[in-house]
PDB file of N, CA and C in Angstrom:
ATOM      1  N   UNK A   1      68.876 -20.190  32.105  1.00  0.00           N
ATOM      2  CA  UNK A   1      68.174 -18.928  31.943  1.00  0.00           C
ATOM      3  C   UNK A   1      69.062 -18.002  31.117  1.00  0.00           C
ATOM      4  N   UNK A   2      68.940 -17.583  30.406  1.00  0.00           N
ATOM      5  CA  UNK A   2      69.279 -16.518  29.194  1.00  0.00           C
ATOM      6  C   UNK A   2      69.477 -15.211  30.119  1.00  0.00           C
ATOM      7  N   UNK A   3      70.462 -14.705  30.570  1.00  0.00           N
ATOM      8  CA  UNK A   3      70.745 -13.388  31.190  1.00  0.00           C
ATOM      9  C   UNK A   3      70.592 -12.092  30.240  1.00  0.00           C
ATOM     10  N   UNK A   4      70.979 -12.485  29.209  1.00  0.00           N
ATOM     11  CA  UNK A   4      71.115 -11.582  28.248  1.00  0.00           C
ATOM     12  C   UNK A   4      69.710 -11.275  27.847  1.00  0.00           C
ATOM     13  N   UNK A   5      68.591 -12.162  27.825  1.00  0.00           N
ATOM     14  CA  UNK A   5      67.596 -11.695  27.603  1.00  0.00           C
ATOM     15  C   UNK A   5      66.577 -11.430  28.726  1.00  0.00           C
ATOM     16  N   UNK A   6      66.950 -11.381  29.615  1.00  0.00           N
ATOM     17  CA  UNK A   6      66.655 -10.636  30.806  1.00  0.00           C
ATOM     18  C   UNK A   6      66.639  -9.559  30.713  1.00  0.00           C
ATOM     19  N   UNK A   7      67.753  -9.125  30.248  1.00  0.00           N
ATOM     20  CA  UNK A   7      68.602  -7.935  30.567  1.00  0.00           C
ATOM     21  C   UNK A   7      67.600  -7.156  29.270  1.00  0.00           C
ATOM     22  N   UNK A   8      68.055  -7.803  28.179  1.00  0.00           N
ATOM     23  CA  UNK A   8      66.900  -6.904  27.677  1.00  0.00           C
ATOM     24  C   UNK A   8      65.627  -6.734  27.987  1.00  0.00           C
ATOM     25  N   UNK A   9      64.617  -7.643  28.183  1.00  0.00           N
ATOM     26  CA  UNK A   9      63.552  -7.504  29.011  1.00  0.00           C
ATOM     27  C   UNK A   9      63.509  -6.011  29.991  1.00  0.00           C
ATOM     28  N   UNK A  10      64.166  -6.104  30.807  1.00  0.00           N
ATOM     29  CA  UNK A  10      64.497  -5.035  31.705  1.00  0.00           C
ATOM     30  C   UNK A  10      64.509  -3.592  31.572  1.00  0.00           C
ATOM     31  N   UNK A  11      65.715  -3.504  30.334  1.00  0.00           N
ATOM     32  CA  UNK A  11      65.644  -2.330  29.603  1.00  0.00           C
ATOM     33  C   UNK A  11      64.339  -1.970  29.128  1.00  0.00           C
ATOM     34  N   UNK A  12      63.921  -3.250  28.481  1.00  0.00           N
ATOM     35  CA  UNK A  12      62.582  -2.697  27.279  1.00  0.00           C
ATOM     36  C   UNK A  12      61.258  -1.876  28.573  1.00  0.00           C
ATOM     37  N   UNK A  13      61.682  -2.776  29.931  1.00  0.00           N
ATOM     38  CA  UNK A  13      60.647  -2.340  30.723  1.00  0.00           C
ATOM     39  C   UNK A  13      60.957  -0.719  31.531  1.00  0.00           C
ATOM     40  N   UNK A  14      62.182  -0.934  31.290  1.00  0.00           N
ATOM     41  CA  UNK A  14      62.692   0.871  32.136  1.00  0.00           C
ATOM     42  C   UNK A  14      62.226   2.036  30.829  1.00  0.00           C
ATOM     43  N   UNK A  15      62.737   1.564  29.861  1.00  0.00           N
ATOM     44  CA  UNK A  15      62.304   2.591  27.828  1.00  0.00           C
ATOM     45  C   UNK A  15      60.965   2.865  28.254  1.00  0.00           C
ATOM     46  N   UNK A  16      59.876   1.892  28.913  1.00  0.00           N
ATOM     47  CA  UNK A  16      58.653   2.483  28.975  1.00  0.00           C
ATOM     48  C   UNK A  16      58.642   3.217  30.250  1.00  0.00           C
ATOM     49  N   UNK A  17      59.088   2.904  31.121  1.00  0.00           N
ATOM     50  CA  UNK A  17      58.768   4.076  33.031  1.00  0.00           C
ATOM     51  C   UNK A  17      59.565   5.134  33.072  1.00  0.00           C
ATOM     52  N   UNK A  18      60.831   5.297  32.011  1.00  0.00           N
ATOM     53  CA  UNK A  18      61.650   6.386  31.942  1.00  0.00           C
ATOM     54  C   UNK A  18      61.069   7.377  31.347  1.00  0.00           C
ATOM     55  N   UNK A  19      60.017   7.605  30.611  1.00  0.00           N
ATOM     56  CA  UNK A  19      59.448   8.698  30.296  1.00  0.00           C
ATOM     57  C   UNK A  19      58.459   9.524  30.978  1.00  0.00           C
ATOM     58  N   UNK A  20      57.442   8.356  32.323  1.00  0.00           N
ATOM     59  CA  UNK A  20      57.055   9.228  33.233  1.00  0.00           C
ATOM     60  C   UNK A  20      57.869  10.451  33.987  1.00  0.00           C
ATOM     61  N   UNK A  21      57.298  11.517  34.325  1.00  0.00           N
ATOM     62  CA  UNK A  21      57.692  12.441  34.826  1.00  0.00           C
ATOM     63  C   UNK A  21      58.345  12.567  35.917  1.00  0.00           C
ATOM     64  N   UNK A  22      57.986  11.762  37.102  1.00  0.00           N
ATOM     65  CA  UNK A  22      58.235  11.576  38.582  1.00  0.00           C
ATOM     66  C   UNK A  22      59.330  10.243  38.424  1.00  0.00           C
ATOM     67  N   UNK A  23      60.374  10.855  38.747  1.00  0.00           N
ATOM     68  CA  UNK A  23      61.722  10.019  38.576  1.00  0.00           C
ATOM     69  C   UNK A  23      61.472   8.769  39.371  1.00  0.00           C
ATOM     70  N   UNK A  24      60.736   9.244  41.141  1.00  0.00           N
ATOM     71  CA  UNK A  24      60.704   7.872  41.847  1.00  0.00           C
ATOM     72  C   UNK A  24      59.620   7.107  41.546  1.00  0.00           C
ATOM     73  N   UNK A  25      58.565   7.863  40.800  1.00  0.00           N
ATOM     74  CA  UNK A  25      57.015   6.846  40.779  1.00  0.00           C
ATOM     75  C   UNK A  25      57.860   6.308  39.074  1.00  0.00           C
ATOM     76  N   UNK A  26      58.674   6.967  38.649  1.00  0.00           N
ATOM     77  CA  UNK A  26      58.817   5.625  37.314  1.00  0.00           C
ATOM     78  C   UNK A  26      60.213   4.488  37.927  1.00  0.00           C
ATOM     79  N   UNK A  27      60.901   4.798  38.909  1.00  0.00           N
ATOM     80  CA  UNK A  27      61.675   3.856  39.783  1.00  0.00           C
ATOM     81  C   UNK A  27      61.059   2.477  40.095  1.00  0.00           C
ATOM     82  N   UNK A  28      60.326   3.124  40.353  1.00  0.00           N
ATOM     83  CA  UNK A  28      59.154   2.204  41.515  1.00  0.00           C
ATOM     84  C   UNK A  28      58.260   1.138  40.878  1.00  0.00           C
ATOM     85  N   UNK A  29      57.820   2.386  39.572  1.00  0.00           N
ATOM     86  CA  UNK A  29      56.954   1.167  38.092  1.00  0.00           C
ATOM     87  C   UNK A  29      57.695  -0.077  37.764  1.00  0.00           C
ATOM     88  N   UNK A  30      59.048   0.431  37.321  1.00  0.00           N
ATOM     89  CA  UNK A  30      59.767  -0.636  37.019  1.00  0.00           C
ATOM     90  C   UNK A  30      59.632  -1.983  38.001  1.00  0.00           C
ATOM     91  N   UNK A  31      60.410  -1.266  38.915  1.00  0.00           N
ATOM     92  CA  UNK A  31      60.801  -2.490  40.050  1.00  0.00           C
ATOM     93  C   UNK A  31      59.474  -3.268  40.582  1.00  0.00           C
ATOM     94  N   UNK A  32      57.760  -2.885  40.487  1.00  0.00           N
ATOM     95  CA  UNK A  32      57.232  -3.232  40.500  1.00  0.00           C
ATOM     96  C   UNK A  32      56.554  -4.522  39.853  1.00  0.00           C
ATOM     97  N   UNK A  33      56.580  -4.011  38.550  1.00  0.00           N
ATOM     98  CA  UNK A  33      56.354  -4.646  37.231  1.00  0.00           C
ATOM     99  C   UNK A  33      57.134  -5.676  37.247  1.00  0.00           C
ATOM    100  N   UNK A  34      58.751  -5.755  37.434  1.00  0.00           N
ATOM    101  CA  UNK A  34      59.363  -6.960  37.524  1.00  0.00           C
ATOM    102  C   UNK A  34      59.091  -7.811  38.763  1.00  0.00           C
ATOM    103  N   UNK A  35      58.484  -7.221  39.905  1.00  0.00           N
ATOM    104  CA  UNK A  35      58.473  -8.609  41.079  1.00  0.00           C
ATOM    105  C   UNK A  35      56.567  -8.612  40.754  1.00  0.00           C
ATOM    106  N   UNK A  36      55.551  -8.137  40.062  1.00  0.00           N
ATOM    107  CA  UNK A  36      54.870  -8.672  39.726  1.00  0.00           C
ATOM    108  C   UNK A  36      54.653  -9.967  38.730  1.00  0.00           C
ATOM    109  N   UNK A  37      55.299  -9.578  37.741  1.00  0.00           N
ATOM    110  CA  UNK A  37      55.255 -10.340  36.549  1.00  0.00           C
ATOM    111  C   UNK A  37      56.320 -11.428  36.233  1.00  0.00           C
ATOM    112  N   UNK A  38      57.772 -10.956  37.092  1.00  0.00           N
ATOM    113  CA  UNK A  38      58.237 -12.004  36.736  1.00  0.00           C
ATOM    114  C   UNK A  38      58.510 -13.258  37.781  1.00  0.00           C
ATOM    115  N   UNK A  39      58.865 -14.549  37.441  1.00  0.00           N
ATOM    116  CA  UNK A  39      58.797 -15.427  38.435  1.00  0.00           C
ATOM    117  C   UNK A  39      60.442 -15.218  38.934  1.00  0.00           C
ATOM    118  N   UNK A  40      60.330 -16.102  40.125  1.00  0.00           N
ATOM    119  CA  UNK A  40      61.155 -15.755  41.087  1.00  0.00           C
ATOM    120  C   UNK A  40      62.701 -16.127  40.525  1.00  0.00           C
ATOM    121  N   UNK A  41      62.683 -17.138  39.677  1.00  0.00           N
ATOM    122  CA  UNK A  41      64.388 -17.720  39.014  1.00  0.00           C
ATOM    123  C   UNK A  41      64.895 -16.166  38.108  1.00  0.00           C
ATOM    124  N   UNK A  42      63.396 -15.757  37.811  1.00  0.00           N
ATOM    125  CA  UNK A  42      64.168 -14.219  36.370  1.00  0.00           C
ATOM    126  C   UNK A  42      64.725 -13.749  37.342  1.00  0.00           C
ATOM    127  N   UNK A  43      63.922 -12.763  38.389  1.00  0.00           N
ATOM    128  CA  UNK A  43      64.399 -11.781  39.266  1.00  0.00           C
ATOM    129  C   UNK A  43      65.714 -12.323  39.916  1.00  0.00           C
ATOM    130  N   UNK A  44      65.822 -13.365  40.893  1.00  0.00           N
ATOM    131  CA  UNK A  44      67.145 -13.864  41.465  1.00  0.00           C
ATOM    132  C   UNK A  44      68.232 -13.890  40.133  1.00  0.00           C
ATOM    133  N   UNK A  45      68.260 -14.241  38.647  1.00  0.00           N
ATOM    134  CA  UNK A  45      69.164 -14.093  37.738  1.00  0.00           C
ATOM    135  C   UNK A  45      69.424 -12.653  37.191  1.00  0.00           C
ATOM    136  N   UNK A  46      68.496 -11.867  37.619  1.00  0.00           N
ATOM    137  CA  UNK A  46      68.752 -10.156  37.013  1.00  0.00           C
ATOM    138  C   UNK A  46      69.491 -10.076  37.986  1.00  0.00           C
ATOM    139  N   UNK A  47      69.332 -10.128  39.366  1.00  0.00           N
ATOM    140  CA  UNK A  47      70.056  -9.455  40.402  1.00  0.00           C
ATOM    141  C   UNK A  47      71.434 -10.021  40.936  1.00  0.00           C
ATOM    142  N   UNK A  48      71.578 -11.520  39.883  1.00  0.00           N
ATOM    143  CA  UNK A  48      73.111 -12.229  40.110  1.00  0.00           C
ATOM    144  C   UNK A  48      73.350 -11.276  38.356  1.00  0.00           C
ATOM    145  N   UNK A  49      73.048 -10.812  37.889  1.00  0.00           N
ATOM    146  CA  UNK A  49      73.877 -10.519  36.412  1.00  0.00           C
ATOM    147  C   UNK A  49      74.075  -9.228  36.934  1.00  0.00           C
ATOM    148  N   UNK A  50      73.407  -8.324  37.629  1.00  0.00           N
ATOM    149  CA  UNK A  50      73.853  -7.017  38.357  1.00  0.00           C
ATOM    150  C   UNK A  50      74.662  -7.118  39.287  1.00  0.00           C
ATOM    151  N   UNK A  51      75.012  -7.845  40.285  1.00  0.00           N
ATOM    152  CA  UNK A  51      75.959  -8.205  40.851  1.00  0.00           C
ATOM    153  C   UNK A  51      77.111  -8.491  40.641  1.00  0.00           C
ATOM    154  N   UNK A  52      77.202  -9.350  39.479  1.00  0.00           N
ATOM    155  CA  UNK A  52      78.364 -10.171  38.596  1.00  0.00           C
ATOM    156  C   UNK A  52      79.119  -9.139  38.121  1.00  0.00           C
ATOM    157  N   UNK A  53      78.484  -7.811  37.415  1.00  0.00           N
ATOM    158  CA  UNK A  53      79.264  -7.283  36.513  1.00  0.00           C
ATOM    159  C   UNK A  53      78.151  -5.894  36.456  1.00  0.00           C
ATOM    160  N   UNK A  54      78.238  -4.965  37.650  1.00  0.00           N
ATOM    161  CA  UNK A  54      77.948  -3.772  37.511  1.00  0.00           C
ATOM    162  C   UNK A  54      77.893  -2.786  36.689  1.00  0.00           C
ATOM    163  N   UNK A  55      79.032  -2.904  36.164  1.00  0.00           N
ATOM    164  CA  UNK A  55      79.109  -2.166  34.612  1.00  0.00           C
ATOM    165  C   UNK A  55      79.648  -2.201  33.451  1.00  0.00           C
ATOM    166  N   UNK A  56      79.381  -3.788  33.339  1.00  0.00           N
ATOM    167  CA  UNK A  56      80.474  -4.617  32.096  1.00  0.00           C
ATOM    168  C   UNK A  56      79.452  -4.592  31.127  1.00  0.00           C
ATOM    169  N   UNK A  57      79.445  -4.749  30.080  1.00  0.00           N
ATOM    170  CA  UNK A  57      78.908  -5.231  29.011  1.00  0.00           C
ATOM    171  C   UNK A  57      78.934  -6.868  28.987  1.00  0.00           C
ATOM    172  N   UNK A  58      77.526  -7.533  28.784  1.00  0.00           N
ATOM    173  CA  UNK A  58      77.434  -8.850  28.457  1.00  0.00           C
ATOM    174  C   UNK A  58      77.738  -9.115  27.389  1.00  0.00           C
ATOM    175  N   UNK A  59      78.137 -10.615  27.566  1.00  0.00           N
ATOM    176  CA  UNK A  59      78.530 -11.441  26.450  1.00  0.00           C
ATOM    177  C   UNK A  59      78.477 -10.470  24.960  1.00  0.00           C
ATOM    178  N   UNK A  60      77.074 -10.613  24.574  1.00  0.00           N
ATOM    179  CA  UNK A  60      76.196  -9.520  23.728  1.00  0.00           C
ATOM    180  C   UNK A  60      76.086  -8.620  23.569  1.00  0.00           C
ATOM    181  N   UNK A  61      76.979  -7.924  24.464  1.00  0.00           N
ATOM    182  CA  UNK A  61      76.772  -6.475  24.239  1.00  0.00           C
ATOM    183  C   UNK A  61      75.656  -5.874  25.008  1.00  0.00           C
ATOM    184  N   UNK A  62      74.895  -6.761  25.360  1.00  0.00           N
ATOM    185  CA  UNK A  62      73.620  -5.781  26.135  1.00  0.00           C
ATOM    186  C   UNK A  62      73.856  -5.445  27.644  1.00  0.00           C
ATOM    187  N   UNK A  63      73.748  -3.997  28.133  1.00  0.00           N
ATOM    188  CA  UNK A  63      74.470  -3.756  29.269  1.00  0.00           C
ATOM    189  C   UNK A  63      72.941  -3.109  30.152  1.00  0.00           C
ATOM    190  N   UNK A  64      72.574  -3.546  30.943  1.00  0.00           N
ATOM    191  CA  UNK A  64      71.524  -2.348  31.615  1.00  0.00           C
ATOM    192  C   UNK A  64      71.758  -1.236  31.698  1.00  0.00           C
ATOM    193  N   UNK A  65      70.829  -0.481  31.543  1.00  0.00           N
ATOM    194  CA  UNK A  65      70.473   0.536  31.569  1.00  0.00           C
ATOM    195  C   UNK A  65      70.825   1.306  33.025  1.00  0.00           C
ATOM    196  N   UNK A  66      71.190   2.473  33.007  1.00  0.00           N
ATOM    197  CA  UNK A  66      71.768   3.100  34.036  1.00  0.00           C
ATOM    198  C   UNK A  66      70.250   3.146  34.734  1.00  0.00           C
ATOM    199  N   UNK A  67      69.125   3.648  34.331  1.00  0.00           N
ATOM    200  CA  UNK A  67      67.833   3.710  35.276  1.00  0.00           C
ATOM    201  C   UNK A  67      67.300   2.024  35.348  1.00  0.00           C
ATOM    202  N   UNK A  68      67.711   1.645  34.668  1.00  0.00           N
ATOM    203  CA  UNK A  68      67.546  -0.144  35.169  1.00  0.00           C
ATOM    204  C   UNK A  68      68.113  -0.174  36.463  1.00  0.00           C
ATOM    205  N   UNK A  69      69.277  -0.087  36.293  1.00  0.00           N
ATOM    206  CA  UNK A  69      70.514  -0.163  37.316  1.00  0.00           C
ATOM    207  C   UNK A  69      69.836   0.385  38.144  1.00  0.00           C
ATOM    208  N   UNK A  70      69.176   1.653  38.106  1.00  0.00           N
ATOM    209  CA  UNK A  70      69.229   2.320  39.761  1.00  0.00           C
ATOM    210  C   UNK A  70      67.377   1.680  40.334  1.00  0.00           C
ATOM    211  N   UNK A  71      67.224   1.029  39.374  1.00  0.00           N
ATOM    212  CA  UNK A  71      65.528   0.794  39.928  1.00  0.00           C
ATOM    213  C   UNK A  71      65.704  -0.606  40.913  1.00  0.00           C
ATOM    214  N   UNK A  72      66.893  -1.464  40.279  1.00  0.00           N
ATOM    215  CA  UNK A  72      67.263  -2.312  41.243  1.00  0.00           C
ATOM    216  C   UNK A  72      67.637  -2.490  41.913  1.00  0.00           C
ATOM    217  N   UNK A  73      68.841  -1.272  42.231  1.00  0.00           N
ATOM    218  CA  UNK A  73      69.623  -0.704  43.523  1.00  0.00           C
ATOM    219  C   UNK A  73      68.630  -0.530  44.593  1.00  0.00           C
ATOM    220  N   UNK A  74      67.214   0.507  44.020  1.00  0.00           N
ATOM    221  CA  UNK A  74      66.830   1.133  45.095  1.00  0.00           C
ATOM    222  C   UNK A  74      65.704  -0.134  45.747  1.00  0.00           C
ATOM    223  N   UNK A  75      65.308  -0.592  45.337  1.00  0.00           N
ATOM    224  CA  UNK A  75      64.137  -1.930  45.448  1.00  0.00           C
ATOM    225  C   UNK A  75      64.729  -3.579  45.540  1.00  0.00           C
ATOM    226  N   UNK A  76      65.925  -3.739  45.320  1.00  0.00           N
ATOM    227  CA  UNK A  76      66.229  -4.931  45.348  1.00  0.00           C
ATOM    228  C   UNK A  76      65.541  -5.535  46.347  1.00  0.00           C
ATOM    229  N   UNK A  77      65.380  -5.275  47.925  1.00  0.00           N
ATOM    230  CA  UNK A  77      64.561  -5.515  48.673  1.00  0.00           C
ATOM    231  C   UNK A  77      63.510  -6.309  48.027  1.00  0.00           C
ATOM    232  N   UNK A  78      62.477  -5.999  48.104  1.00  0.00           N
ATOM    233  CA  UNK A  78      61.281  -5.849  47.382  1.00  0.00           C
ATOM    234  C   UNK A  78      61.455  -6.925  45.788  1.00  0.00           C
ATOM    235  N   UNK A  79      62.243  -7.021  45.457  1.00  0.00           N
ATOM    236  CA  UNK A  79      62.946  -7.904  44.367  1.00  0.00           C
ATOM    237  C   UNK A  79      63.537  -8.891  44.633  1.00  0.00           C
ATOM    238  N   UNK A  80      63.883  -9.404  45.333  1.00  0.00           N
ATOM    239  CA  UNK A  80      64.385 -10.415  46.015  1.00  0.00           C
ATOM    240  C   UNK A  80      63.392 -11.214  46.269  1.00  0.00           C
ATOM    241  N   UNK A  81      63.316 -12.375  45.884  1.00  0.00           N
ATOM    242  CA  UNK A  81      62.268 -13.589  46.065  1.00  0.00           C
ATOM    243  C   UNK A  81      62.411 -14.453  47.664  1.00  0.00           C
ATOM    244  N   UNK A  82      61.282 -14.402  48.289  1.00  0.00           N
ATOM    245  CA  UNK A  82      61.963 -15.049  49.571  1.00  0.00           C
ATOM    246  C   UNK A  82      61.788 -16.388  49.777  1.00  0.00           C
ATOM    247  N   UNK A  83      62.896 -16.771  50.363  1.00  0.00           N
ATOM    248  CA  UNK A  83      63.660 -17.964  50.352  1.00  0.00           C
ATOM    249  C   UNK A  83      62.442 -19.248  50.497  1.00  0.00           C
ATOM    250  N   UNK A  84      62.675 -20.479  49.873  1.00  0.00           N
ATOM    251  CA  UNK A  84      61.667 -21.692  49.592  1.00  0.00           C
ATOM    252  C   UNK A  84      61.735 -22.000  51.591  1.00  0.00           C
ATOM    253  N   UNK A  85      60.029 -22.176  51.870  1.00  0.00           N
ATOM    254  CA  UNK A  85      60.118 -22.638  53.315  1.00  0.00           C
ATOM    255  C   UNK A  85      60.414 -24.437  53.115  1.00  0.00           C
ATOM    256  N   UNK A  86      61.228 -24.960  53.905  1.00  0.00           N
ATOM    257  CA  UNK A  86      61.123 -26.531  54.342  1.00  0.00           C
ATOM    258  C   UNK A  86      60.319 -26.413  55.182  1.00  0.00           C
ATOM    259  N   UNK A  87      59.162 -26.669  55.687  1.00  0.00           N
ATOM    260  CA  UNK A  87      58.500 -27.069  56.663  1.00  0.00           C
ATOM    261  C   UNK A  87      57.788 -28.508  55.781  1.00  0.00           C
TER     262      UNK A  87
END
């Protein structure tokens, strides 16, 4: 999986909810939008590349976005894919 283009993904999706007005309803868009749309390997790899390196710059240069950052802080919950059942 390409982290780096995650990561942009991410950004490109916060550039659009960062201009709503209501700081938590564009929080919330974001973090939405990503556990709607994306499948469960993206989200578990955004939230190991936020983990990995909080405020490093990737490989590439592409670093999340500080309102990236905080849309995943506040929702990771909710972002977090839950675990494959064995039954």
């Amino acid at each position: 999986m390409d982290t780096q283009n995650l990561i942009d993904m991410a950004n490109r999706i916060g550039d659009f909810f960062e201009s709503m007005p209501d700081h938590d309803e564009a929080l919330t868009g974001v973090a939405d939008h990503i556990r709607r749309f994306w499948e469960p390997r993206m989200r578990r790899a955004l939230l190991a590349a936020l983990d990995e390196a909080p405020g490093v710059n990737g490989a590439d240069g592409i670093e999340l976005s500080g309102f990236v950052r905080e849309a995943l802080v506040r929702h990771r919950e909710q972002l977090t894919p839950a675990a494959a059942s064995t039954v």
